[in-house]
PDB file of N, CA and C in Angstrom:
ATOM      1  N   UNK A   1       0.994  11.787   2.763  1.00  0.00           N
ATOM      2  CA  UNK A   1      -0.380  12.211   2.688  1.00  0.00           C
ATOM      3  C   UNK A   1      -1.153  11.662   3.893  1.00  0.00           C
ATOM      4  N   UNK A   2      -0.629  10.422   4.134  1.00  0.00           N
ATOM      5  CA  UNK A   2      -1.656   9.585   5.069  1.00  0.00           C
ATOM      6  C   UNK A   2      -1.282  10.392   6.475  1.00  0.00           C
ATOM      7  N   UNK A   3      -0.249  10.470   6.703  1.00  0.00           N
ATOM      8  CA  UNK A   3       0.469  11.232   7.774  1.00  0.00           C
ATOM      9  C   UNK A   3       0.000  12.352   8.109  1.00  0.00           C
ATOM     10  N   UNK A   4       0.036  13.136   7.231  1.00  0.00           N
ATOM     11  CA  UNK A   4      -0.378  14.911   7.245  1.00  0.00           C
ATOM     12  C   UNK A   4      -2.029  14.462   7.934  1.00  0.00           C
ATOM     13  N   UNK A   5      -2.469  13.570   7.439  1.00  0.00           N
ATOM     14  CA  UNK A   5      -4.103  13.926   8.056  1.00  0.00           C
ATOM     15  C   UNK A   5      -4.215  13.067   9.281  1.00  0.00           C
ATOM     16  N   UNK A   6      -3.213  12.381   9.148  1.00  0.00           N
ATOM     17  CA  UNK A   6      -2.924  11.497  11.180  1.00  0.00           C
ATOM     18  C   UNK A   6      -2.741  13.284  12.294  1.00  0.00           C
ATOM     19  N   UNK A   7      -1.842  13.792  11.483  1.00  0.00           N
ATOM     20  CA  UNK A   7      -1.116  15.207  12.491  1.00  0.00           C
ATOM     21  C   UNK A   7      -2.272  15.820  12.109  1.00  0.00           C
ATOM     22  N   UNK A   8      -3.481  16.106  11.332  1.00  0.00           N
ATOM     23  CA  UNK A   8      -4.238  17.232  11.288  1.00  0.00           C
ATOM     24  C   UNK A   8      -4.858  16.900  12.315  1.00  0.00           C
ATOM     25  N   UNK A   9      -5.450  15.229  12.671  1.00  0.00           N
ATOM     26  CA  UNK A   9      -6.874  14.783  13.033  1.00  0.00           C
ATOM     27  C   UNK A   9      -6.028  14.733  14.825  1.00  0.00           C
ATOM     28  N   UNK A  10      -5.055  15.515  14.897  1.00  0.00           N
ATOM     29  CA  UNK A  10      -4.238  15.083  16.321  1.00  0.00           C
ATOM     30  C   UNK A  10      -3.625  13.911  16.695  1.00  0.00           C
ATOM     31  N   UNK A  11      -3.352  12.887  15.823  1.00  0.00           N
ATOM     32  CA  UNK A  11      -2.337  11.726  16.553  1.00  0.00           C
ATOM     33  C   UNK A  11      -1.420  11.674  15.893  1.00  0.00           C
ATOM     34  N   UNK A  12      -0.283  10.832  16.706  1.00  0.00           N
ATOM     35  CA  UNK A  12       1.256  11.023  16.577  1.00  0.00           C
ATOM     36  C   UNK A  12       1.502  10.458  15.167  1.00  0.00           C
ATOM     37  N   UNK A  13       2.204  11.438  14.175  1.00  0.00           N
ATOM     38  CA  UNK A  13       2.649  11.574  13.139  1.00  0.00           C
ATOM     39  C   UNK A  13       3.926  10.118  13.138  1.00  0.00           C
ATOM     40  N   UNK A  14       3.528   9.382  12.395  1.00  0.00           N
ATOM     41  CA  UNK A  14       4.912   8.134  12.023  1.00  0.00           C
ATOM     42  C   UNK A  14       6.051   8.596  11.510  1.00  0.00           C
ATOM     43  N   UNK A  15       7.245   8.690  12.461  1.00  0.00           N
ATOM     44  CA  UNK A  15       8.441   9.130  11.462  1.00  0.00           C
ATOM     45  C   UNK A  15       9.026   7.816  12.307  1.00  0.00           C
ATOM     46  N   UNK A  16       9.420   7.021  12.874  1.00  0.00           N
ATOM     47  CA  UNK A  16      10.161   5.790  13.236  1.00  0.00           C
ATOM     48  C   UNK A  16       8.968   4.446  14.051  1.00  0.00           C
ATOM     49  N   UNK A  17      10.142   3.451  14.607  1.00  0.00           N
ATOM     50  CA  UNK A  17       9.774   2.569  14.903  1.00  0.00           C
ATOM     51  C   UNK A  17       8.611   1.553  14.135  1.00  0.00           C
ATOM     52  N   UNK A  18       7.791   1.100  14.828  1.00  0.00           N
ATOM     53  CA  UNK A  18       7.216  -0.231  14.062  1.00  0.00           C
ATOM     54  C   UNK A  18       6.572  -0.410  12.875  1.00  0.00           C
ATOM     55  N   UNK A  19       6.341   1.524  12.327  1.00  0.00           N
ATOM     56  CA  UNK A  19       5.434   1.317  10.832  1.00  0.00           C
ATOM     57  C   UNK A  19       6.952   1.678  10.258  1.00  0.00           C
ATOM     58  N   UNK A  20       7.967   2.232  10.208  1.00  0.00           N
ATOM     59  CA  UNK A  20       8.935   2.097   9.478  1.00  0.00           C
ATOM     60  C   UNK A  20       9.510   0.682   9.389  1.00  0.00           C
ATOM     61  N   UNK A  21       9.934   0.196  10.236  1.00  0.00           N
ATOM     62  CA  UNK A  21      10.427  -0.995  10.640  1.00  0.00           C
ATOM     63  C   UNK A  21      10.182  -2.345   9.865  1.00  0.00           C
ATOM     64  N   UNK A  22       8.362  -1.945   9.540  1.00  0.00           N
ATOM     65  CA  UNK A  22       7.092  -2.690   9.074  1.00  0.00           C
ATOM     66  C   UNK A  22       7.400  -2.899   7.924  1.00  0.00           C
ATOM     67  N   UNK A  23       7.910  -1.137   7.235  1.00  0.00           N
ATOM     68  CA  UNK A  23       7.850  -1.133   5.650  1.00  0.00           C
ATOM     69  C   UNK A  23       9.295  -1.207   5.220  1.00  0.00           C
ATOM     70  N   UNK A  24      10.090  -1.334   5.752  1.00  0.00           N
ATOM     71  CA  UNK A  24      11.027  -1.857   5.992  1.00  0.00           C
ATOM     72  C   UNK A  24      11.213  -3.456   5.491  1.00  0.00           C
ATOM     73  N   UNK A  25      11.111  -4.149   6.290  1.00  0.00           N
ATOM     74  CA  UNK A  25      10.991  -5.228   6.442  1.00  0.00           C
ATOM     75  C   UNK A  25       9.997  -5.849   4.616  1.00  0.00           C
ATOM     76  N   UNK A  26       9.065  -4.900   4.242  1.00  0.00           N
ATOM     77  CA  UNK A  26       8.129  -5.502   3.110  1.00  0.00           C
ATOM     78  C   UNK A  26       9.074  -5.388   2.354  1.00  0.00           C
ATOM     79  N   UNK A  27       9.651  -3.775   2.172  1.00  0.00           N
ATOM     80  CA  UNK A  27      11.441  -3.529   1.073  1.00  0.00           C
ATOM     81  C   UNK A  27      11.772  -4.559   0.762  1.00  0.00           C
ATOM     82  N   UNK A  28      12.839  -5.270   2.058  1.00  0.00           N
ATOM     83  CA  UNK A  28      13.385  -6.106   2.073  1.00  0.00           C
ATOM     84  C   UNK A  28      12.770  -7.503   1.681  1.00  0.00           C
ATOM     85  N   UNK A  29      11.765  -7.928   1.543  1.00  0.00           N
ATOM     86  CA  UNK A  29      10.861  -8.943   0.918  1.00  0.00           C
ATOM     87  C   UNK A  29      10.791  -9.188  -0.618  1.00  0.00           C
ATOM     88  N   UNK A  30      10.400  -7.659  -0.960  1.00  0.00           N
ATOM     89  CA  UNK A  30      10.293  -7.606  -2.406  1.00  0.00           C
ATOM     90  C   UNK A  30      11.421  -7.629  -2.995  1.00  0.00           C
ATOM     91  N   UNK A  31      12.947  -7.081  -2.548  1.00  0.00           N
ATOM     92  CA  UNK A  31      14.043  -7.422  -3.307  1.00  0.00           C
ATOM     93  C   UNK A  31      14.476  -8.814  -3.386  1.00  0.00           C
ATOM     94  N   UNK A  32      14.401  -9.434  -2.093  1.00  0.00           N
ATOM     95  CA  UNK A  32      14.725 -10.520  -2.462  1.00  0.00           C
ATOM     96  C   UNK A  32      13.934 -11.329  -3.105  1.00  0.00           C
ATOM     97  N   UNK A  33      12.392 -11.207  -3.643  1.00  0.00           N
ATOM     98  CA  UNK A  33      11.696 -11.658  -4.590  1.00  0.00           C
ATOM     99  C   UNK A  33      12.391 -11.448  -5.339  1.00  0.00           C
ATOM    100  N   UNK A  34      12.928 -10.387  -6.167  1.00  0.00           N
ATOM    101  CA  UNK A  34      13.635 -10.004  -7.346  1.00  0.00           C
ATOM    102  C   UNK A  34      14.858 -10.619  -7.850  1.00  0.00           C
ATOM    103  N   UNK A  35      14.951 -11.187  -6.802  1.00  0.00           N
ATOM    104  CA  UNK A  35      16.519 -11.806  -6.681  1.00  0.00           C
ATOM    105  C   UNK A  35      16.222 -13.271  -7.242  1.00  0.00           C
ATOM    106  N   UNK A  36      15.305 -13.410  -7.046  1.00  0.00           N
ATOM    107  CA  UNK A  36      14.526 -15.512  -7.325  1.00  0.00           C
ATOM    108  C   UNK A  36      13.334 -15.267  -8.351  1.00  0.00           C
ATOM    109  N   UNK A  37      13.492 -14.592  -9.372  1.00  0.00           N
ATOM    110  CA  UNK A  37      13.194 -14.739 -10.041  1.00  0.00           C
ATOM    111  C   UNK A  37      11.765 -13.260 -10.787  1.00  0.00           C
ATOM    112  N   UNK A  38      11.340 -12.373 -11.927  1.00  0.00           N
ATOM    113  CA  UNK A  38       9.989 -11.690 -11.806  1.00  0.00           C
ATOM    114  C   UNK A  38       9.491 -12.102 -11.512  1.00  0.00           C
ATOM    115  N   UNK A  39       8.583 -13.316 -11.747  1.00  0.00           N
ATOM    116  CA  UNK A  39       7.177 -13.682 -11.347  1.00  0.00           C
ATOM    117  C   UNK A  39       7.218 -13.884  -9.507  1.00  0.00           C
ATOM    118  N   UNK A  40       8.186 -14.482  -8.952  1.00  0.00           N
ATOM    119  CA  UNK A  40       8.261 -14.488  -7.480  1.00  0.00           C
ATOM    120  C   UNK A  40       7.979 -12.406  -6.932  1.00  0.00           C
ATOM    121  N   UNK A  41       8.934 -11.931  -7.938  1.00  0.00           N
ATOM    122  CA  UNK A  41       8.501 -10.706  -7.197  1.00  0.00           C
ATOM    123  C   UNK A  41       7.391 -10.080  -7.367  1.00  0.00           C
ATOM    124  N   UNK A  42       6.709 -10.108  -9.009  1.00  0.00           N
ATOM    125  CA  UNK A  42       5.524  -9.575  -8.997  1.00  0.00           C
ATOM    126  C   UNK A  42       4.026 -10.370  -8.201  1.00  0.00           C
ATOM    127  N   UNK A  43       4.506 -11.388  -7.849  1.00  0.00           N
ATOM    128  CA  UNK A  43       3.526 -11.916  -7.027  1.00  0.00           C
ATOM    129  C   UNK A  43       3.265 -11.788  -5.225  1.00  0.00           C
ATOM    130  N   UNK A  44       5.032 -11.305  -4.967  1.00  0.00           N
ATOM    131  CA  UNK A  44       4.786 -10.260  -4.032  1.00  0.00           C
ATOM    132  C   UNK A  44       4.332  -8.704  -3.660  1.00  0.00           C
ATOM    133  N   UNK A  45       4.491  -8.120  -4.616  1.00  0.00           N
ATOM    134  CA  UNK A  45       3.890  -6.849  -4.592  1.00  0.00           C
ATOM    135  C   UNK A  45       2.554  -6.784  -4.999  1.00  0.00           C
ATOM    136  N   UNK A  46       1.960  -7.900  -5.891  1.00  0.00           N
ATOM    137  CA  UNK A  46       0.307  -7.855  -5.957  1.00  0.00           C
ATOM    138  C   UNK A  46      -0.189  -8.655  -4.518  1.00  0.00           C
ATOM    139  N   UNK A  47       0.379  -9.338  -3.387  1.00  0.00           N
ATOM    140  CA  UNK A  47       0.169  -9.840  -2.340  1.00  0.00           C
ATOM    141  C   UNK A  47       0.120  -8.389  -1.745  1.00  0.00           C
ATOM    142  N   UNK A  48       1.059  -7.624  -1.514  1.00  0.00           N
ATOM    143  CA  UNK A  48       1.071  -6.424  -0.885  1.00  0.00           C
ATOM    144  C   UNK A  48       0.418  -5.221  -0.893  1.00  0.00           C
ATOM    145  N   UNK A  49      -0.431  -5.440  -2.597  1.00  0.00           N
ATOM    146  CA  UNK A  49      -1.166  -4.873  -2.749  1.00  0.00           C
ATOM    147  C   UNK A  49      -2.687  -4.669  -2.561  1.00  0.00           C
ATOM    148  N   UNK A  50      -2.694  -6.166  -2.715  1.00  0.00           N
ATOM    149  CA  UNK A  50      -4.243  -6.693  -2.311  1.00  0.00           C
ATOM    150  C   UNK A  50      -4.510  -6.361  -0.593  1.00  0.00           C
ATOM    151  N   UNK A  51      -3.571  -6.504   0.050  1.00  0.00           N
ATOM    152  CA  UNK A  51      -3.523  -6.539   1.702  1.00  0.00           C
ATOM    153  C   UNK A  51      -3.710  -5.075   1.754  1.00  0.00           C
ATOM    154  N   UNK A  52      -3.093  -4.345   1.618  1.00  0.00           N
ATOM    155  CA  UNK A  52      -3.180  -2.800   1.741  1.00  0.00           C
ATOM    156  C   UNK A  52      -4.283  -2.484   1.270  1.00  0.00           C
ATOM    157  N   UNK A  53      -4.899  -2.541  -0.060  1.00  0.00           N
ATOM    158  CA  UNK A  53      -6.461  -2.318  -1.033  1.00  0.00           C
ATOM    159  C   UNK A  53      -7.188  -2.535   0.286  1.00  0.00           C
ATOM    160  N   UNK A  54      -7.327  -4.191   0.879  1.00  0.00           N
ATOM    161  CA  UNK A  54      -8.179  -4.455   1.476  1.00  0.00           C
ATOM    162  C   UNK A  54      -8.082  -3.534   2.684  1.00  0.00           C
ATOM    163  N   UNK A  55      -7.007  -2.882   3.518  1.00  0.00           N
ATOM    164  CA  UNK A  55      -7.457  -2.630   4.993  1.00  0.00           C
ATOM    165  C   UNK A  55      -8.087  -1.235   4.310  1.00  0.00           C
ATOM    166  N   UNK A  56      -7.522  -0.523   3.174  1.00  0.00           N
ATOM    167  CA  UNK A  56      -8.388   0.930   3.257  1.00  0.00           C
ATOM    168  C   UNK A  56      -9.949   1.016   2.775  1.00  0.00           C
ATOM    169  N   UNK A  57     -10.112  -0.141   1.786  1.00  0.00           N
ATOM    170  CA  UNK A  57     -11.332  -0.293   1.407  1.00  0.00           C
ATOM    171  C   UNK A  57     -12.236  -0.817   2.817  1.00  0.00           C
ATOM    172  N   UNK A  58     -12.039  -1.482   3.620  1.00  0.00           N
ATOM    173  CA  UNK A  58     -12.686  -1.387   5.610  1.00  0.00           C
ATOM    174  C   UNK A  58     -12.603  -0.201   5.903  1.00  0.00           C
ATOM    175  N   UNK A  59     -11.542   0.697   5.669  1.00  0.00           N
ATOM    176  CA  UNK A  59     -11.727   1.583   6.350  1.00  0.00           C
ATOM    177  C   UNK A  59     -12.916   2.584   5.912  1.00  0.00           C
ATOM    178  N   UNK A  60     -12.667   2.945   4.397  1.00  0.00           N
ATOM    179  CA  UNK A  60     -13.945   3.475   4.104  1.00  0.00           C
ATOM    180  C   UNK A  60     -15.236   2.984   4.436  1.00  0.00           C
ATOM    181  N   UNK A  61     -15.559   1.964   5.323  1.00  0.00           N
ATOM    182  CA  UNK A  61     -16.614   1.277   5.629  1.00  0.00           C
ATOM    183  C   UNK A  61     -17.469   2.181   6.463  1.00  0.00           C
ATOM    184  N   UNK A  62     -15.977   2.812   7.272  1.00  0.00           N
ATOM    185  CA  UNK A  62     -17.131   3.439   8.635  1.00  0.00           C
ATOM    186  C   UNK A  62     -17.444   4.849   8.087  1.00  0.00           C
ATOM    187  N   UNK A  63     -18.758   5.235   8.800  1.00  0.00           N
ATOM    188  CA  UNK A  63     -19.731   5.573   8.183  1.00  0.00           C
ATOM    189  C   UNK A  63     -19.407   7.160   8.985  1.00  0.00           C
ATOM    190  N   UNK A  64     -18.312   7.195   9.877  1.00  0.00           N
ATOM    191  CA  UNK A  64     -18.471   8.228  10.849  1.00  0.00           C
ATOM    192  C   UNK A  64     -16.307   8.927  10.309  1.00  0.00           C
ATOM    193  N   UNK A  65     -16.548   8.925   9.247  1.00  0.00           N
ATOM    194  CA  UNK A  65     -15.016   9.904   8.798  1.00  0.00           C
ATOM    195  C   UNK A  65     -15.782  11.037   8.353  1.00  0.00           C
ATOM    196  N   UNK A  66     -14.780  12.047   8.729  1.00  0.00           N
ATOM    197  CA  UNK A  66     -14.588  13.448   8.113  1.00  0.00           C
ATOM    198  C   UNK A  66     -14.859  13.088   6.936  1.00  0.00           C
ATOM    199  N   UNK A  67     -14.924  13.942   5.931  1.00  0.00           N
ATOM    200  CA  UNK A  67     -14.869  14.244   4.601  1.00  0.00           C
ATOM    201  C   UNK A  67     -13.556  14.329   3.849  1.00  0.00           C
ATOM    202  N   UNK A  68     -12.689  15.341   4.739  1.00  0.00           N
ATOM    203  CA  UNK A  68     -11.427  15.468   4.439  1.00  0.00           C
ATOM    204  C   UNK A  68     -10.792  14.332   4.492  1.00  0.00           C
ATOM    205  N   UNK A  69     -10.708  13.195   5.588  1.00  0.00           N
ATOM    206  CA  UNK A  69     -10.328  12.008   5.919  1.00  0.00           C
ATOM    207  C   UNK A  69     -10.840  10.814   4.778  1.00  0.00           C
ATOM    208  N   UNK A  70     -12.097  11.337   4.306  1.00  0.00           N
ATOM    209  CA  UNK A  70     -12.073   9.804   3.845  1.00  0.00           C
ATOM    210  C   UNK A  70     -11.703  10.224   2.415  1.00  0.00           C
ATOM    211  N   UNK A  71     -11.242  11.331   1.503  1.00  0.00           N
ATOM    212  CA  UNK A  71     -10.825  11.825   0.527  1.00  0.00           C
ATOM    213  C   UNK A  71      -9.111  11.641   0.649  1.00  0.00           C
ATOM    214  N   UNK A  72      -8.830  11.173   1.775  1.00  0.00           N
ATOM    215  CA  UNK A  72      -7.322  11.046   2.200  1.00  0.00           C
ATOM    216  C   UNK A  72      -7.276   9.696   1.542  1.00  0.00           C
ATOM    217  N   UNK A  73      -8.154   8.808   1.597  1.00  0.00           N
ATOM    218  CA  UNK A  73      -8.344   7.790   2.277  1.00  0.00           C
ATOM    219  C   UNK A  73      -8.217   6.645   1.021  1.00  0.00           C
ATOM    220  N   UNK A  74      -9.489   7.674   0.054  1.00  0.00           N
ATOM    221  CA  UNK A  74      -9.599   7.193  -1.349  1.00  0.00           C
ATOM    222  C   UNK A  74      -8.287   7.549  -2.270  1.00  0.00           C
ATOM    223  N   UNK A  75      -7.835   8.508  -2.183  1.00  0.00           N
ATOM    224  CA  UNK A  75      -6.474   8.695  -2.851  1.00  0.00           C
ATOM    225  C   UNK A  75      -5.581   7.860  -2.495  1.00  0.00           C
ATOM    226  N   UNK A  76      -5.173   7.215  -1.284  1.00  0.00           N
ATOM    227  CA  UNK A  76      -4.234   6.401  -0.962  1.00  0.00           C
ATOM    228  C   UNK A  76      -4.987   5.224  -2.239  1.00  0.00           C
ATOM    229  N   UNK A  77      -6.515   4.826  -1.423  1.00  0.00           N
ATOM    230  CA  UNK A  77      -6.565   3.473  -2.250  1.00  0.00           C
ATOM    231  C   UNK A  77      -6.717   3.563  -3.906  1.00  0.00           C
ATOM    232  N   UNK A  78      -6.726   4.555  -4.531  1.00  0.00           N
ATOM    233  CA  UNK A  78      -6.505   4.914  -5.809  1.00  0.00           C
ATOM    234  C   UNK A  78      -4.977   5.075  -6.554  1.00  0.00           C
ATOM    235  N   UNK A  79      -3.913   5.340  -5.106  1.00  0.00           N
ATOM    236  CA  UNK A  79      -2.548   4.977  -5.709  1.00  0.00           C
ATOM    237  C   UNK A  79      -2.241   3.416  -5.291  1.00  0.00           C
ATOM    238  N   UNK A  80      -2.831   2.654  -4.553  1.00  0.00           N
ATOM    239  CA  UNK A  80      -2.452   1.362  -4.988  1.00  0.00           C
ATOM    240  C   UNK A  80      -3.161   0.645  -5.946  1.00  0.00           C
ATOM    241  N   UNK A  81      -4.607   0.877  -6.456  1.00  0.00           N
ATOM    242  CA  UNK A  81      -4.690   0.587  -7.514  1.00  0.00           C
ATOM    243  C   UNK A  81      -4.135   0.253  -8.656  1.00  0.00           C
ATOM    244  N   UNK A  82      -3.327   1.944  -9.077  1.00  0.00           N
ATOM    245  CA  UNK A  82      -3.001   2.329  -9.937  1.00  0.00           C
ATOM    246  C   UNK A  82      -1.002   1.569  -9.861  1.00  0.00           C
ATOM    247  N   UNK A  83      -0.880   0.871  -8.519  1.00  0.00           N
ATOM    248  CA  UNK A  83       0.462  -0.288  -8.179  1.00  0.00           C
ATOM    249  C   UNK A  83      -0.357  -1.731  -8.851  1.00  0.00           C
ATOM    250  N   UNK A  84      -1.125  -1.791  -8.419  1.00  0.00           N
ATOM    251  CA  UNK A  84      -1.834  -2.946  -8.936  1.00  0.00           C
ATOM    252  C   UNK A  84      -2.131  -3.281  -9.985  1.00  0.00           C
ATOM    253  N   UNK A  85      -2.801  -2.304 -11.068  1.00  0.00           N
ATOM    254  CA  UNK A  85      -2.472  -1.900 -12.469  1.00  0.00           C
ATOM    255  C   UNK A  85      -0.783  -2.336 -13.115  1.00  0.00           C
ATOM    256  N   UNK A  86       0.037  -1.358 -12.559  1.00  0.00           N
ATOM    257  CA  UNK A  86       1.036  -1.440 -13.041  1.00  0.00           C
ATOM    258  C   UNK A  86       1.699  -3.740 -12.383  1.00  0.00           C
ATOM    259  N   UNK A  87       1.527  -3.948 -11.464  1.00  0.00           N
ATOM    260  CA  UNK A  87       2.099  -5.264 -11.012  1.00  0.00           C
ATOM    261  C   UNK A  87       1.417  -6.640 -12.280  1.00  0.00           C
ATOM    262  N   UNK A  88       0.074  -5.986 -13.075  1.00  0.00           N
ATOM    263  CA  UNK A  88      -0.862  -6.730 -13.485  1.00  0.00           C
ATOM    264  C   UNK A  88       0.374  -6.485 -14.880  1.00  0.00           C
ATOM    265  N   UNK A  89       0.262  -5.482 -15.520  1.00  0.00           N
ATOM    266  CA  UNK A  89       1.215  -5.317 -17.141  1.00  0.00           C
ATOM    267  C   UNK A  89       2.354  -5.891 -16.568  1.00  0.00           C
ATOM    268  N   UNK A  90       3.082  -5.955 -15.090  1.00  0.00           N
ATOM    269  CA  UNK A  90       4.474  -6.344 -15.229  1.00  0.00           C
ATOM    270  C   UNK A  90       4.152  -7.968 -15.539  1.00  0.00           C
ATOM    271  N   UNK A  91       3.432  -8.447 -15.079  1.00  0.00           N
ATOM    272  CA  UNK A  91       2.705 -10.132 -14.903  1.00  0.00           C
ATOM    273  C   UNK A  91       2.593 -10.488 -16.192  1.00  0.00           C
ATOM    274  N   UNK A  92       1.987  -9.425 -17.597  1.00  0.00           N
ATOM    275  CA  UNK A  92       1.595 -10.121 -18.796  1.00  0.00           C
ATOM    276  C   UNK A  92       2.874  -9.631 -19.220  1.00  0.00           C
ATOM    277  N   UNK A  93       4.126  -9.110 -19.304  1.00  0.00           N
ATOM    278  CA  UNK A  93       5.058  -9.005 -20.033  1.00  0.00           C
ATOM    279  C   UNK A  93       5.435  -9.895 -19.232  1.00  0.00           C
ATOM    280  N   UNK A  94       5.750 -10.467 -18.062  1.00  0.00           N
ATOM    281  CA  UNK A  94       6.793 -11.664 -17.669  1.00  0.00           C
ATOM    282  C   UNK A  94       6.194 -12.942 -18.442  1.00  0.00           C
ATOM    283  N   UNK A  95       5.045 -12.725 -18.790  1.00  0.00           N
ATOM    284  CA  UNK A  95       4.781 -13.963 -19.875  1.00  0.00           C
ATOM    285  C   UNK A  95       5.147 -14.274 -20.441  1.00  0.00           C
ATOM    286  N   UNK A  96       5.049 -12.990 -21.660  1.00  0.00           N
ATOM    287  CA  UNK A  96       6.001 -13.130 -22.988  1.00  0.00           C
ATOM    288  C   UNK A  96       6.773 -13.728 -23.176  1.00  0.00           C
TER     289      UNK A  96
END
């Protein structure tokens, strides 16, 4: 989604190098959270989540996006929410 409106708005569409590489590299973070224990991992993916929330919630800051763009923009930050949601129930069942 985020992509399609990078190629609408004219800049180079991410299919390799440093944002793969990037998310890549987070993959590989969160499994091996998984590996040492739930709470190590769900405390990485609500780290990952909060970081991501925060750069799109700046981004909606500026005052000068398309319409189309910043509706891109809010849907992204409405599906990590809705990660954040889900990382929060995985947190009160690792209680149990």
């Amino acid at each position: 989604m985020l992509n399609q409106e990078l190629g609408r708005l004219g800049g180079e569409v991410i299919t390799k190098g440093t944002m793969t590489g990037a998310l890549h590299q987070v993959w590989l973070k969160i499994t091996e959270a998984f590996e040492s224990g739930d709470e190590a991992a769900i405390d990485r993916v609500q780290e990952g989540e909060e970081y991501l929330a925060s750069k799109f919630e700046t981004a909606l800051e500026e005052t000068d996006l398309e319409p189309q763009t910043r509706t891109v923009i809010e849907q992204a930050l409405g599906e990590i929410r809705q990660g954040e949601s889900l990382a929060d129930q995985l947190e009160s069942a690792d209680e149990d």
